[in-house]
Protein backbone atom coordinates (compact mmCIF):
# COMPACT_ATOMS: atom_id res chain seq x y z
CA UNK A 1 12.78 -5.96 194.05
CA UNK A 2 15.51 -7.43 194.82
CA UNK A 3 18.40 -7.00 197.50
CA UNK A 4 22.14 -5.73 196.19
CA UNK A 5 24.62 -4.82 198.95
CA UNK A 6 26.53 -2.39 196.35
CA UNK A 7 23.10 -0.41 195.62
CA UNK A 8 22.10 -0.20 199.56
CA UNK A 9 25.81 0.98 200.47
CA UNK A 10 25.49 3.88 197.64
CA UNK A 11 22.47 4.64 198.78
CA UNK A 12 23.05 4.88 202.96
CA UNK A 13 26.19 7.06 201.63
CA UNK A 14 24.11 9.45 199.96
CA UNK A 15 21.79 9.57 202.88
CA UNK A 16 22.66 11.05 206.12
CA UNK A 17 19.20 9.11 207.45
CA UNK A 18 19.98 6.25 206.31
CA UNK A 19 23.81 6.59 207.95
CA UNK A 20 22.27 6.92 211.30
CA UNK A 21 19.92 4.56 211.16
CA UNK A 22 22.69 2.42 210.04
CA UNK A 23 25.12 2.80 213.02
CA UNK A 24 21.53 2.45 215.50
CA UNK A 25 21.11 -1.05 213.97
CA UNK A 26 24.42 -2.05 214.19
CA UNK A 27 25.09 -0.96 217.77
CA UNK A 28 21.41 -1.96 219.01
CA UNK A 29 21.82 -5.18 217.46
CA UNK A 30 25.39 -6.26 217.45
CA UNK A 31 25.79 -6.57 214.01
CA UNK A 32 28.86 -5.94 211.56
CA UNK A 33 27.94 -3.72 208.93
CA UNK A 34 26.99 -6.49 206.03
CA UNK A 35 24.01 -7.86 208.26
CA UNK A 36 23.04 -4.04 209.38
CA UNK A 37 22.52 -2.95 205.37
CA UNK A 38 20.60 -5.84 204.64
CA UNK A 39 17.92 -5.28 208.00
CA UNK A 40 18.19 -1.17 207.18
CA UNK A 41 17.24 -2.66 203.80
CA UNK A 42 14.28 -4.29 205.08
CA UNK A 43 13.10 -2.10 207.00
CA UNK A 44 13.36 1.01 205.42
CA UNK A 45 13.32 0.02 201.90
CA UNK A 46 11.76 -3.22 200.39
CA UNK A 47 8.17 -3.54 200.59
CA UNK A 48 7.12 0.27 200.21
CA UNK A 49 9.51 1.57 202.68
CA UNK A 50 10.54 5.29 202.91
CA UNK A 51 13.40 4.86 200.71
CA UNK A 52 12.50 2.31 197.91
CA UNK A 53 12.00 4.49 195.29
CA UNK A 54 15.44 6.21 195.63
CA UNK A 55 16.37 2.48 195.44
CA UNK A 56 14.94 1.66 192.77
CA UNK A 57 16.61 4.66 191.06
CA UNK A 58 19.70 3.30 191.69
CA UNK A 59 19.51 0.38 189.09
CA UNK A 60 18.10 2.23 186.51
CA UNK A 61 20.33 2.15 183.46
CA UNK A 62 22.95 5.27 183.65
CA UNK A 63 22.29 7.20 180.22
């Protein structure tokens, strides 16, 4: 699986979760938003996470 900014920011704005987790990472870690969706991506959704298989819908072909 692989990481696409577009497909993590539709999927934190379809998640109110996600949105807060978001906004922790970014405060507790001093990051601008780019960097946060890639380590909320990592954490929460590559590798099994909680969320990968809403992920994963997201780049299934529309149709």
């Amino acid at each position: 699986m692989k990481y696409v900014q577009s497909q993590m920011q539709k999927l934190v704005k379809d998640n109110k979760e996600l949105q807060k987790r978001l906004k922790e990472i970014m405060k507790e870690h001093d990051l601008e938003k780019s960097f946060a969706l890639k380590a909320l991506y990592h954490a929460e959704v590559a590798a099994g996470g909680k969320f990968q298989s809403a992920y994963q819908g997201l780049d299934l072909p529309k149709g």
